[in-house]
N, C-alpha and C. Protein backbone atom coordinates (compact mmCIF):
# COMPACT_ATOMS: atom_id res chain seq x y z
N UNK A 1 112.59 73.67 175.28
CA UNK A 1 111.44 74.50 175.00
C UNK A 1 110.73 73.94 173.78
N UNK A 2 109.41 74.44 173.91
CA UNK A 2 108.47 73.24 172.68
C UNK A 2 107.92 74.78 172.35
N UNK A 3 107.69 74.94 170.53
CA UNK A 3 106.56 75.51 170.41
C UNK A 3 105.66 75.05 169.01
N UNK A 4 104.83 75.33 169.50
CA UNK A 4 103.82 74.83 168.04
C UNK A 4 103.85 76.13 167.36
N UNK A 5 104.05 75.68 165.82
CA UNK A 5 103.37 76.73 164.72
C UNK A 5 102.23 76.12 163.95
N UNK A 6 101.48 76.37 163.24
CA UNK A 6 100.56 75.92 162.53
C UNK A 6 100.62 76.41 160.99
N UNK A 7 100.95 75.90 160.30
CA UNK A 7 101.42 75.75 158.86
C UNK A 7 101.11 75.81 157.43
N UNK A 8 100.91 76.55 156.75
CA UNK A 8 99.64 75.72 155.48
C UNK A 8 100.36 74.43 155.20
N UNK A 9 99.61 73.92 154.69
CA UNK A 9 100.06 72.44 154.39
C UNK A 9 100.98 72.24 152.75
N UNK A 10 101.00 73.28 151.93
CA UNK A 10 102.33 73.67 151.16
C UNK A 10 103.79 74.05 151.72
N UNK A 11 103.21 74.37 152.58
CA UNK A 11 104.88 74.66 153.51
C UNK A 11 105.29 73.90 153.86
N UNK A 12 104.01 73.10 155.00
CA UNK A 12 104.39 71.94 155.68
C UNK A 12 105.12 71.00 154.71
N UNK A 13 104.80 70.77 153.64
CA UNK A 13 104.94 70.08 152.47
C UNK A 13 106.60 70.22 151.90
N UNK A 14 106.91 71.56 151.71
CA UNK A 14 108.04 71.63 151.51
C UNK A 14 109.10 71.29 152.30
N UNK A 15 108.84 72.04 153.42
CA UNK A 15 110.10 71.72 154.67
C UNK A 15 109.99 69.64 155.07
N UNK A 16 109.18 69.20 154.99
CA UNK A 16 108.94 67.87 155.11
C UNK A 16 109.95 67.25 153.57
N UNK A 17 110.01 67.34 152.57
CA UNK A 17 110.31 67.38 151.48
C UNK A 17 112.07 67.58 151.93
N UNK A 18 112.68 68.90 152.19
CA UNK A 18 113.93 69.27 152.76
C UNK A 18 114.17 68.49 153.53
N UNK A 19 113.69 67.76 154.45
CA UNK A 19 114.23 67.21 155.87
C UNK A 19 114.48 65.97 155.03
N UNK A 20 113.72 65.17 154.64
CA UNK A 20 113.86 64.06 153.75
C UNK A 20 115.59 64.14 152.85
N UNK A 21 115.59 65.03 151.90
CA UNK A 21 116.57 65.51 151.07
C UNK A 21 117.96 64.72 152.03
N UNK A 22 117.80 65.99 153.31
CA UNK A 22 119.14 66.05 154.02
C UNK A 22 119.15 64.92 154.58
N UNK A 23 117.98 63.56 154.83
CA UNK A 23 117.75 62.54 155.88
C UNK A 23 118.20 62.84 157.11
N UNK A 24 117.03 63.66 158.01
CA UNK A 24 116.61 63.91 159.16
C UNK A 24 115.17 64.18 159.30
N UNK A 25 115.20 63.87 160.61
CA UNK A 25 113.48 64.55 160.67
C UNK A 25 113.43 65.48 160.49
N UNK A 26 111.83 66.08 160.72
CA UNK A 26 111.13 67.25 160.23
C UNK A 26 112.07 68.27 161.41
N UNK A 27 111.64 67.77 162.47
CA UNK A 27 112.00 68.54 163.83
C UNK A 27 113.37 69.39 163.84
N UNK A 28 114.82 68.24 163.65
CA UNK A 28 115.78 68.36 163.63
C UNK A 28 115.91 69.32 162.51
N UNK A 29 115.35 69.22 161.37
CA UNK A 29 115.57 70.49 159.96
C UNK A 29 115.19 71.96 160.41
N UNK A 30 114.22 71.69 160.98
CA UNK A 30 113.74 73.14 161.32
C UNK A 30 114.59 73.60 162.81
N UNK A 31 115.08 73.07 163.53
CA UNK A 31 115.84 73.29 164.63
C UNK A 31 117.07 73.87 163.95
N UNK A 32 117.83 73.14 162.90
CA UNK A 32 119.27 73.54 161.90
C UNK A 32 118.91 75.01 161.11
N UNK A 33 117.35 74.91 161.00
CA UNK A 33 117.00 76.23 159.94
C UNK A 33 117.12 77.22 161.22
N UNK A 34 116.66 76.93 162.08
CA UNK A 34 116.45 78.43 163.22
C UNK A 34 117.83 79.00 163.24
N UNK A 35 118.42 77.87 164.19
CA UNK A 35 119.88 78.17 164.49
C UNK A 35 120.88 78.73 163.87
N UNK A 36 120.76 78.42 162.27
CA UNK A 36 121.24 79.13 161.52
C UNK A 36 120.79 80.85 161.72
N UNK A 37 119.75 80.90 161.63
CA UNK A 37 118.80 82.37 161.52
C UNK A 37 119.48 82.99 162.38
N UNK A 38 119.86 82.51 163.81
CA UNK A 38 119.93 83.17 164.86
C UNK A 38 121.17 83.35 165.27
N UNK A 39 121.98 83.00 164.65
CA UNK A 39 123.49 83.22 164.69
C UNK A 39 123.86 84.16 163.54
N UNK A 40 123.00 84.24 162.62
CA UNK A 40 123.21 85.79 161.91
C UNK A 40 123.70 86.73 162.31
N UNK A 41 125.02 87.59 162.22
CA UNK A 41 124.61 88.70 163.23
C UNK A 41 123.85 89.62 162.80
N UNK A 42 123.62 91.10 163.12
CA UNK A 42 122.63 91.67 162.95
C UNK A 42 123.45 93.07 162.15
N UNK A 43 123.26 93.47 161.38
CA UNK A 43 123.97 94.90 160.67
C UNK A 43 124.36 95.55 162.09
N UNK A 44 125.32 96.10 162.07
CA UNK A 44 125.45 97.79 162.96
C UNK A 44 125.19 98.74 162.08
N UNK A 45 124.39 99.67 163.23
CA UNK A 45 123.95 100.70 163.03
C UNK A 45 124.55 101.54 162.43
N UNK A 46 123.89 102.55 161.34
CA UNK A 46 125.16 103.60 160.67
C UNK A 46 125.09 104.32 161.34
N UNK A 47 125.92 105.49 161.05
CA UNK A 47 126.06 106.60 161.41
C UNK A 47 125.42 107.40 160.16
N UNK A 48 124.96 108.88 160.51
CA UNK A 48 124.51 109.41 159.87
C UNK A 48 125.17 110.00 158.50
N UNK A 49 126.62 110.01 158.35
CA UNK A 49 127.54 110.06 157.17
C UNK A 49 127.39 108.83 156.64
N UNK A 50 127.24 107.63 157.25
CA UNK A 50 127.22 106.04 156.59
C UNK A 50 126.32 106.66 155.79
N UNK A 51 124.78 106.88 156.29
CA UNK A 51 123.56 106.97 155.50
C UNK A 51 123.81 107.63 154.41
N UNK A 52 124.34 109.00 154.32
CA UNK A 52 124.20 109.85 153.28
C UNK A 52 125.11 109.50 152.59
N UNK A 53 126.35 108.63 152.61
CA UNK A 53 127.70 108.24 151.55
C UNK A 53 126.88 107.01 150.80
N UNK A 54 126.24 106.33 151.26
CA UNK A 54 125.15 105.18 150.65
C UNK A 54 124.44 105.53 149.78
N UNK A 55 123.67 107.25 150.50
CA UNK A 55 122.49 106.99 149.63
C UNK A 55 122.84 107.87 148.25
N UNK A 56 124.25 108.48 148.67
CA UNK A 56 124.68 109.40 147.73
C UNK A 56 125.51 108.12 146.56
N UNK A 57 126.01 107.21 146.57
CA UNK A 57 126.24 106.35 145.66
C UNK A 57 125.22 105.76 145.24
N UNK A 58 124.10 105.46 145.81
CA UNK A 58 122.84 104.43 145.42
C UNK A 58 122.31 105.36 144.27
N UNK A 59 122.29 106.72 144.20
CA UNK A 59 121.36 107.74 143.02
C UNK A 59 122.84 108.15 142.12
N UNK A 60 124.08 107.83 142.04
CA UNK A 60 124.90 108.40 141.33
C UNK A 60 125.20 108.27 139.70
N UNK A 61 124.30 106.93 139.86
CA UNK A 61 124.29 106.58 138.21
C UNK A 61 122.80 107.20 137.87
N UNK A 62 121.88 107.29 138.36
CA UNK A 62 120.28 107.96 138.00
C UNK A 62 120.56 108.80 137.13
N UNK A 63 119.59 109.07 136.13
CA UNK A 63 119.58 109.78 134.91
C UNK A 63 119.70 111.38 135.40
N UNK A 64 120.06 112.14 134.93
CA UNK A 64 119.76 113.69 135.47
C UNK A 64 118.62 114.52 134.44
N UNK A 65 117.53 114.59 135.47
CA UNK A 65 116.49 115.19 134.62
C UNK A 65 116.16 116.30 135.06
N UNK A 66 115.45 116.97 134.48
CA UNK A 66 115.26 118.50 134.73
C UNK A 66 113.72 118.02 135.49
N UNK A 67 113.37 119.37 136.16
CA UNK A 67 112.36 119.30 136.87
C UNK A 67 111.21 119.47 136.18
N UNK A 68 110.25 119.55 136.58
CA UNK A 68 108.77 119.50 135.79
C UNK A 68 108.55 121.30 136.22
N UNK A 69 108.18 121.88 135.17
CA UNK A 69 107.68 123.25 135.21
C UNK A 69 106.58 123.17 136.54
N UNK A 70 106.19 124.43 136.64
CA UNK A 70 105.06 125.01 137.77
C UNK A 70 103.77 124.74 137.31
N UNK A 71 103.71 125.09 135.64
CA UNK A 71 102.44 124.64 135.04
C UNK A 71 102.18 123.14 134.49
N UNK A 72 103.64 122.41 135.01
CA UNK A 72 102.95 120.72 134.60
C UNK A 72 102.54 120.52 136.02
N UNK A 73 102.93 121.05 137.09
CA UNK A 73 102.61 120.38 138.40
C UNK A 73 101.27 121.01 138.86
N UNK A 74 100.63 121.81 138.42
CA UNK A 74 99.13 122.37 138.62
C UNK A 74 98.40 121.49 138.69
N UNK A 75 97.42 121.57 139.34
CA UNK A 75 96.31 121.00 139.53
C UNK A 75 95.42 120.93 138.33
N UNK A 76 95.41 122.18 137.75
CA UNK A 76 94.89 121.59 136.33
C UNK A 76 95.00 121.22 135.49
N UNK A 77 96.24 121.25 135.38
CA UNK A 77 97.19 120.40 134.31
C UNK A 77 97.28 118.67 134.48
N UNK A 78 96.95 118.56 135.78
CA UNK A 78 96.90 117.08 136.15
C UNK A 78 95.33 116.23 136.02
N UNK A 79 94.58 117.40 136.21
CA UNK A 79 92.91 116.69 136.53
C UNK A 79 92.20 117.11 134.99
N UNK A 80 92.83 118.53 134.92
CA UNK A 80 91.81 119.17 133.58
C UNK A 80 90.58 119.29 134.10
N UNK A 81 89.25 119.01 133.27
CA UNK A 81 88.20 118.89 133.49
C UNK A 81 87.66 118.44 134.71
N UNK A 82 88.39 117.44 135.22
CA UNK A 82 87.68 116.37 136.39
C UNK A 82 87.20 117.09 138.09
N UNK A 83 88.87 118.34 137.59
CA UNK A 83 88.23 119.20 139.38
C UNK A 83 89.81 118.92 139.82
């Protein structure tokens, strides 16, 4: 299978640059770059306890702040004059 991409010519530039490095062609570098990509596997899906045990460690160090009063969150407290 053949496909064309079209490139800026800084890219082109770089990956031309890499292929050189490793001494191979352009072709063959970017064929080694895909293949790599595509043998990644892919995360599995959480479960909905995955999510919340994550997101409950991801905020566990966050500062604990108190909430903003009723009168900082007003509308006029935020615009004043402006409306």
């Amino acid at each position: 299978m053949s496909v064309t991409i079209d490139l800026p010519a800084d890219i082109e530039a770089k990956l031309t640059e890499q292929a050189a490095k490793a001494g191979v062609p352009l072709g063959q570098h970017l064929r080694r770059m895909i293949e790599q990509y595509v043998d990644v596997p892919l995360p599995s899906p959480k479960t909905p306890a995955e999510r919340a045990r994550h997101w409950r460690e991801s905020v566990a160090n966050l500062p604990d702040t108190t909430p903003l009063s009723d009168e900082a969150m007003s509308r006029e407290s935020m615009y004043g004059d402006r409306g």
